[in-house]
Protein backbone atom coordinates (compact mmCIF):
# COMPACT_ATOMS: atom_id res chain seq x y z
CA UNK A 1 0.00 0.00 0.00
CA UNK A 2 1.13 3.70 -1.15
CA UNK A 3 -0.32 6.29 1.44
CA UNK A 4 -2.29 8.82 -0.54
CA UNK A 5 0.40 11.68 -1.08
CA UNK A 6 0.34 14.93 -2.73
CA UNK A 7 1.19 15.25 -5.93
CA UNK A 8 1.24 17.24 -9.16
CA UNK A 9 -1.84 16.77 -11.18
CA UNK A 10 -1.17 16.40 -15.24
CA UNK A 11 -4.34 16.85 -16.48
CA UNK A 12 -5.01 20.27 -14.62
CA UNK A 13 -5.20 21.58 -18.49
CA UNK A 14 -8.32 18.85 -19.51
CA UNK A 15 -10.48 20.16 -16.30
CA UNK A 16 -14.08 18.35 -17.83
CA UNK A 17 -12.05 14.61 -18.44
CA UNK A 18 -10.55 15.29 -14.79
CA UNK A 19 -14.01 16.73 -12.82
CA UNK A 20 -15.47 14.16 -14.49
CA UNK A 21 -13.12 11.40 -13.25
CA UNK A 22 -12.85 13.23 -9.10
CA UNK A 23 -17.06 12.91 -9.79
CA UNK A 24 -17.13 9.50 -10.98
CA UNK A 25 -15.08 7.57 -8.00
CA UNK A 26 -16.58 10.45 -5.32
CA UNK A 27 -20.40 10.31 -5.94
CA UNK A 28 -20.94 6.59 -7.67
CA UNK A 29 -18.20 4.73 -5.73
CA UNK A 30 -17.51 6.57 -2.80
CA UNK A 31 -20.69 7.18 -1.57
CA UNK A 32 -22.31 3.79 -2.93
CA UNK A 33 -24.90 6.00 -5.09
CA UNK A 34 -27.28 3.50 -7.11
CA UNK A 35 -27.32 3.60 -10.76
CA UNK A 36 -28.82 5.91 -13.07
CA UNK A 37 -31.64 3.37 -13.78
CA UNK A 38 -32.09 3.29 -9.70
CA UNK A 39 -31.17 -0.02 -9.13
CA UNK A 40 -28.24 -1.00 -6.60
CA UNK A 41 -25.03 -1.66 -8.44
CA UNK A 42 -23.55 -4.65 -8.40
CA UNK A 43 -19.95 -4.11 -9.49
CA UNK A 44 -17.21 -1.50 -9.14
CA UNK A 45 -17.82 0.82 -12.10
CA UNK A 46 -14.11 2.34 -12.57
CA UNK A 47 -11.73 4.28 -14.74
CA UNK A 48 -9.20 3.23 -17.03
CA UNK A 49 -6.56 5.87 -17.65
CA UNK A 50 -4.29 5.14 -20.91
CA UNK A 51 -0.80 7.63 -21.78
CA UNK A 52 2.41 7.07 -22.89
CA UNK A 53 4.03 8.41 -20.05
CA UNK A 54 3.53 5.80 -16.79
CA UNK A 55 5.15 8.90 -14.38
CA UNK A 56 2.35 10.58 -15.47
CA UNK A 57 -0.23 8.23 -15.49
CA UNK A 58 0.98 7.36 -11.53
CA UNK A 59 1.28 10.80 -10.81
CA UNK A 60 -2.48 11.55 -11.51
CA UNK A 61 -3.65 7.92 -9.41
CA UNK A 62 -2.29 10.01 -6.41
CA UNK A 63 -3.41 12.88 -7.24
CA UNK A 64 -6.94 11.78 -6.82
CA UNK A 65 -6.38 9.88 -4.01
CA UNK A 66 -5.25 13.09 -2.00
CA UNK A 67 -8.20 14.85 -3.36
CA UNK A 68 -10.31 12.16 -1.72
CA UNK A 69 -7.57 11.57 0.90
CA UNK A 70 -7.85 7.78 -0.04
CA UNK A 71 -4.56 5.28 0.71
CA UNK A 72 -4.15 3.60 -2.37
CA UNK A 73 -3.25 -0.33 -2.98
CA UNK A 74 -1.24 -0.98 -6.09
CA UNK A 75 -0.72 -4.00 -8.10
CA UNK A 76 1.39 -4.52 -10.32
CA UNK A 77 2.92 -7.31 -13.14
CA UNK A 78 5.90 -7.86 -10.28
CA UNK A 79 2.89 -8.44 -7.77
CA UNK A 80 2.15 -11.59 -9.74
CA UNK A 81 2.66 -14.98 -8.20
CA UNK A 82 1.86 -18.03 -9.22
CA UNK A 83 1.35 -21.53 -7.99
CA UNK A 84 -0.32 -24.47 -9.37
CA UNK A 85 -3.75 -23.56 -8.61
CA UNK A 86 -4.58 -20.03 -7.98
CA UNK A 87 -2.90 -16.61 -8.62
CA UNK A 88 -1.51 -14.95 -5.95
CA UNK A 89 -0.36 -11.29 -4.90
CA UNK A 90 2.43 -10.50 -3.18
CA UNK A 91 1.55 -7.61 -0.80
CA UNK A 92 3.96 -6.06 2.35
CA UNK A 93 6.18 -9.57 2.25
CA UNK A 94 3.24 -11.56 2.03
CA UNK A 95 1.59 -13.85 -0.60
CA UNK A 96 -2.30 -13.27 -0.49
CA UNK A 97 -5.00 -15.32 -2.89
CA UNK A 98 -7.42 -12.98 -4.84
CA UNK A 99 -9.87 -13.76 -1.61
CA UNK A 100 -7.26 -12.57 1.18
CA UNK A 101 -6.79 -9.37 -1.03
CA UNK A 102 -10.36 -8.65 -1.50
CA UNK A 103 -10.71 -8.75 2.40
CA UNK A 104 -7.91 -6.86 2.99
CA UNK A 105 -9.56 -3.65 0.82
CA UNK A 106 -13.25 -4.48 2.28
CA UNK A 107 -11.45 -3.60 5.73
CA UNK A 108 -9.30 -0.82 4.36
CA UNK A 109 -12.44 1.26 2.51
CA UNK A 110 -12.65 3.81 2.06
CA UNK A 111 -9.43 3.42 -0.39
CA UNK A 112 -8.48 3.05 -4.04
CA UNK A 113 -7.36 -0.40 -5.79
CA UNK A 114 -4.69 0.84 -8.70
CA UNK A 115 -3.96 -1.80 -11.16
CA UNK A 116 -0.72 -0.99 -12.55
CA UNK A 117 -0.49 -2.31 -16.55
CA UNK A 118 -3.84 -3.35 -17.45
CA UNK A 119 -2.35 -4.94 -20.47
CA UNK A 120 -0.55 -7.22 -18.07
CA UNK A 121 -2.80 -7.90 -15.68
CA UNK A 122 -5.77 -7.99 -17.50
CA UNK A 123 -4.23 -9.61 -21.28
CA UNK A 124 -7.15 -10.78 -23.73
CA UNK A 125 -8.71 -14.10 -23.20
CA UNK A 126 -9.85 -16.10 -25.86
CA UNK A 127 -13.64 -15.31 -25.63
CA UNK A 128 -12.24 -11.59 -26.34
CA UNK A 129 -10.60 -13.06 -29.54
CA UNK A 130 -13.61 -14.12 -30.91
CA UNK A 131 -15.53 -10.66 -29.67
CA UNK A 132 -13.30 -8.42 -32.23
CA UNK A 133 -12.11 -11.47 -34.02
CA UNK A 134 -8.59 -10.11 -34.44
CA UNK A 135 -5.63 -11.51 -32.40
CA UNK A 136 -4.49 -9.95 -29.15
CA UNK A 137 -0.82 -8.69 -29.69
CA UNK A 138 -0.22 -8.14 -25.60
CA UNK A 139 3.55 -7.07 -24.43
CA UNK A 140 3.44 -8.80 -21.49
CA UNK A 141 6.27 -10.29 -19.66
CA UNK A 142 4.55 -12.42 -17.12
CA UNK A 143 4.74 -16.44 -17.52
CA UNK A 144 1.24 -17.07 -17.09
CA UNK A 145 -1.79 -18.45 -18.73
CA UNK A 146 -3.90 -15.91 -20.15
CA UNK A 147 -7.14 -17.38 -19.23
CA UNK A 148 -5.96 -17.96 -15.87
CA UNK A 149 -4.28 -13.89 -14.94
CA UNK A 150 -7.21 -12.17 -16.58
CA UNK A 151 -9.76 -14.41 -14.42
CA UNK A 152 -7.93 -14.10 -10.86
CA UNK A 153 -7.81 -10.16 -11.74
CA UNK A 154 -11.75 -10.12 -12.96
CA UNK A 155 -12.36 -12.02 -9.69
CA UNK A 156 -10.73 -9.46 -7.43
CA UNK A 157 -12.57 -6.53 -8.97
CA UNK A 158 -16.02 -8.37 -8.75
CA UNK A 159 -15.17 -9.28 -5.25
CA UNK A 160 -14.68 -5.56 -4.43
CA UNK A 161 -18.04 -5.18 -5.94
CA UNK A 162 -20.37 -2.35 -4.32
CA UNK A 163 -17.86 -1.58 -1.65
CA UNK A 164 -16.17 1.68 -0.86
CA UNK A 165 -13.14 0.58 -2.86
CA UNK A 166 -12.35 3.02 -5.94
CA UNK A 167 -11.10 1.14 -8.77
CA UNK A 168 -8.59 2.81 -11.23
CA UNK A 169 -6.69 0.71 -13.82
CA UNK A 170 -3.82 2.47 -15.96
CA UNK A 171 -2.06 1.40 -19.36
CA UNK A 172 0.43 2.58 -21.86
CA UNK A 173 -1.67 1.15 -24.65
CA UNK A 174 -2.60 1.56 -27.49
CA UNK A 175 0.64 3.18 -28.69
CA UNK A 176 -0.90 5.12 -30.99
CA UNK A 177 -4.00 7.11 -30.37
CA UNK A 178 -5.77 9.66 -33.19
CA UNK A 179 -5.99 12.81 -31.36
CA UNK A 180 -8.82 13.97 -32.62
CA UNK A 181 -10.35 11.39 -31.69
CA UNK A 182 -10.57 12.07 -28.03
CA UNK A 183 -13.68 14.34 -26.34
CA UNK A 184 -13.35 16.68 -23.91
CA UNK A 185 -14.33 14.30 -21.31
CA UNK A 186 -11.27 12.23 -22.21
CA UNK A 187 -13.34 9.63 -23.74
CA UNK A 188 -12.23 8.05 -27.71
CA UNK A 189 -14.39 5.45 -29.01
CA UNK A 190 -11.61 4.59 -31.70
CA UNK A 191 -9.21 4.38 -29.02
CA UNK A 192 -11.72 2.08 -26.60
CA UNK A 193 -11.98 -0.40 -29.75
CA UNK A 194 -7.97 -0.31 -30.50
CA UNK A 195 -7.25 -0.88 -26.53
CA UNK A 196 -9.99 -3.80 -26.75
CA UNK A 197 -8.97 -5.36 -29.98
CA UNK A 198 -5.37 -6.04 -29.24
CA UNK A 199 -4.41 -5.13 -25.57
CA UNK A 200 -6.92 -5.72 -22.68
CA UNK A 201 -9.50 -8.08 -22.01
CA UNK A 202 -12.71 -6.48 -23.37
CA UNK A 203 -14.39 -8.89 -20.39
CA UNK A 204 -12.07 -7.55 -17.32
CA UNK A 205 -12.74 -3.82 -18.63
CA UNK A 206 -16.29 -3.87 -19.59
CA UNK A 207 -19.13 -1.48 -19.04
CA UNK A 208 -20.05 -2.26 -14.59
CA UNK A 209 -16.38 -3.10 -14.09
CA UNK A 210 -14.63 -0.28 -15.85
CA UNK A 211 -17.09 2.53 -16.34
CA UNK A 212 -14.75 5.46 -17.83
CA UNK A 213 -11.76 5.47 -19.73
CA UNK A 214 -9.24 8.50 -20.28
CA UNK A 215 -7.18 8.57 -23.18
CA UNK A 216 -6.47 12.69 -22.28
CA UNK A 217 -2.62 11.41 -21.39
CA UNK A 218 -2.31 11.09 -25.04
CA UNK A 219 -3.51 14.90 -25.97
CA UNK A 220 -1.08 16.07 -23.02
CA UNK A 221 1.98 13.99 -24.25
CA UNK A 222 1.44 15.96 -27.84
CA UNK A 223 0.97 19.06 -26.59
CA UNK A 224 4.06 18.83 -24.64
CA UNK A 225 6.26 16.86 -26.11
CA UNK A 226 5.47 16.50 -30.39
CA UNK A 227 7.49 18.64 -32.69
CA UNK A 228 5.15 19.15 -35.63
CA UNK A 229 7.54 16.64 -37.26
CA UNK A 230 6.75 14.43 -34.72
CA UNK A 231 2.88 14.94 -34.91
CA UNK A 232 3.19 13.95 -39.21
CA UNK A 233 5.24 10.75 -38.17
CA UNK A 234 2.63 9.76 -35.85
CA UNK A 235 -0.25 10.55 -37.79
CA UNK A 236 1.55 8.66 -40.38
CA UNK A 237 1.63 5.92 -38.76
CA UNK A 238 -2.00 5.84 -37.21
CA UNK A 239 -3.24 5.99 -40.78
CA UNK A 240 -0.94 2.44 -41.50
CA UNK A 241 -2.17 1.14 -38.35
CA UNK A 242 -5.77 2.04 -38.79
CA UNK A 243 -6.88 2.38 -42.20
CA UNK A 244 -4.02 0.14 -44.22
CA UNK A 245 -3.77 -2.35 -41.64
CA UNK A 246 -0.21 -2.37 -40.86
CA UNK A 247 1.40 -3.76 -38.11
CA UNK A 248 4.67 -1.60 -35.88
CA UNK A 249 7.51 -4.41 -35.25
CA UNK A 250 9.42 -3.58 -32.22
CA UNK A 251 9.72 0.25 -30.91
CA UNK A 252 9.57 2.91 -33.15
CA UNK A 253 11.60 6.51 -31.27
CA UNK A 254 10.52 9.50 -32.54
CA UNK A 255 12.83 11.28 -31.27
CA UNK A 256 15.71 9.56 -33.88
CA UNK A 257 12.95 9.30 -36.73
CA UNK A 258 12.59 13.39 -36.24
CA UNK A 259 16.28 13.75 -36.72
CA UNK A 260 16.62 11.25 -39.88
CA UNK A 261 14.06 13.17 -41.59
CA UNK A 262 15.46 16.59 -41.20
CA UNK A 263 15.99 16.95 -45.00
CA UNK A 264 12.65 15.95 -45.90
CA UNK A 265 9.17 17.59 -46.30
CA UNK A 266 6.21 16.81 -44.46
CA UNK A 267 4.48 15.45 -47.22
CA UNK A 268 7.68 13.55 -48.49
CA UNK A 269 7.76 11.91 -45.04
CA UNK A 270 3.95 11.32 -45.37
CA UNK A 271 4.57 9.56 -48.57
CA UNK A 272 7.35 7.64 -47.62
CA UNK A 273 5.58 5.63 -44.41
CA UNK A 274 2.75 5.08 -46.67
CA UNK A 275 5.50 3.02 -48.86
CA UNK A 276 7.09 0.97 -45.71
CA UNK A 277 5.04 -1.98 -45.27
CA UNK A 278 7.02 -3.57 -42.70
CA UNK A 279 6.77 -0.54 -40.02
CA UNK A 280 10.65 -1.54 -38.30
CA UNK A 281 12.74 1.82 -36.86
CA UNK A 282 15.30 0.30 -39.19
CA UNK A 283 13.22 -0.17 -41.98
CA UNK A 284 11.31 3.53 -41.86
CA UNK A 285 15.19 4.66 -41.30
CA UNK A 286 16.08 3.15 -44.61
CA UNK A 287 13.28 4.72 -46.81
CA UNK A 288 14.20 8.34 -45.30
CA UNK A 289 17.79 7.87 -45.90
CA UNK A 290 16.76 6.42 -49.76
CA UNK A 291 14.94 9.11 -50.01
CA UNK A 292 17.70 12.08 -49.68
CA UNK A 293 20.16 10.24 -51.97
């Protein structure tokens, strides 16, 4: 457990995605509200934050927990233990079942359950497969079954069901994330689908389990950090990804892409990505330097 702490909030700049997030966990967790349609709710109705930057992304989780003055309980993929039959936690030097750590936030509510890397914790199953019918391209590092880390991780936030425990799930995925895509209220359809397609179990984040997502991290990290160089490549390579179906191999930098294309337009770099079929750092590398000789 992380005591709730003061800290720096980075989406001060989006104020309707972040009111709307401090309202969310407050009034429909916090205080156990029922549901619009006036029944009782049944599950834990969270957010989902998704940003390239993870300082950021933790940065805001305790934010809102010293807004709320909430401790906060964080999970993580180096949390994950396994043994033959059940997944277990490790938590203060201790190895806890799903069960044990559901008890141990029932006692501790009013507080906030983080889970660190929803595309580890929470990978596709194969029921999601068949959902989008397109194949789950996780980065996950942990030696586990699918099947069996997404359903110890679904158990633990059913089991902290209606209680006073705020649930808030982060991820660095999808890389790549149209812009203009995302509302005010931090919300992106297009984004939702991409995160749900390939990433995280559509199950584990559904609609009673993970009520709100905010893809505003992405909008910040533009605004901050893009060149307009930077802002072509990507949107290069969100129309390959989206529209011509292209697949990224490895990690593609930015940064070094921005400096091998000094010597080029934006619309010859536009042109040139639309060429690369194979989207490699090596191979987009290649066309730019074919391209100046």
């Amino acid at each position: 457990m992380s005591s709730s702490i003061q800290a720096i909030n980075p989406l001060a700049s989006f104020p309707k995605a972040n009111q709307l997030v401090l309202d969310h966990i407050n009034n429909r967790i916090l205080n156990d509200s029922s549901s619009d349609i006036g029944h009782a709710r049944r599950e834990s109705e969270g957010v989902l934050i998704s940003g390239p930057n993870q300082a950021e992304l933790n940065s805001y989780v305790n934010w809102v927990a010293s807004q709320l003055t909430l401790p906060i309980y964080e999970f993580n993929q180096e949390s994950v233990l396994d043994n033959d039959t059940n997944l277990l936690l490790a938590h203060d030097d201790k190895e806890l079942s799903i069960s044990e750590v559901v008890s141990l936030l029932q006692a501790s509510a009013p507080c906030l359950l983080y889970l660190n890397g929803a595309e580890q914790l929470l990978p596709p199953r194969e029921i999601d497969k068949h959902i989008y019918r397109m194949k789950p391209t996780t980065n996950k590092t942990i030696n586990l079954d699918d099947e069996k880390l997404s359903a110890g991780f679904r158990g633990l936030i059913n089991g902290i069901g209606t209680s006073k425990v705020a649930l808030f799930a982060s991820t660095n995925m999808p890389k790549y994330v149209n812009h203009s895509s995302i509302e005010d209220d931090g919300s992106s359809s297009e984004a939702n689908y991409n995160l749900h397609s390939h990433y995280v179990s559509s199950g584990g984040t559904r609609i009673g389990r993970i009520n709100h997502s905010v893809y505003s991290f992405h909008k910040l990290h533009e605004e901050s950090v893009f060149s307009k160089r930077k802002k072509v490549i990507n949107s290069a390579l969100i129309i390959g990804l989206s529209i011509e179906d292209k697949k990224i191999s490895g990690t593609v930098d930015l940064e070094e892409l921005e400096l091998k294309s000094t010597n080029l337009s934006d619309r010859e770099v536009m042109q040139i990505l639309q060429r690369v079929e194979n989207l490699t750092q090596e191979n987009i590398i290649a066309a730019f330097e074919g391209a100046k000789s």
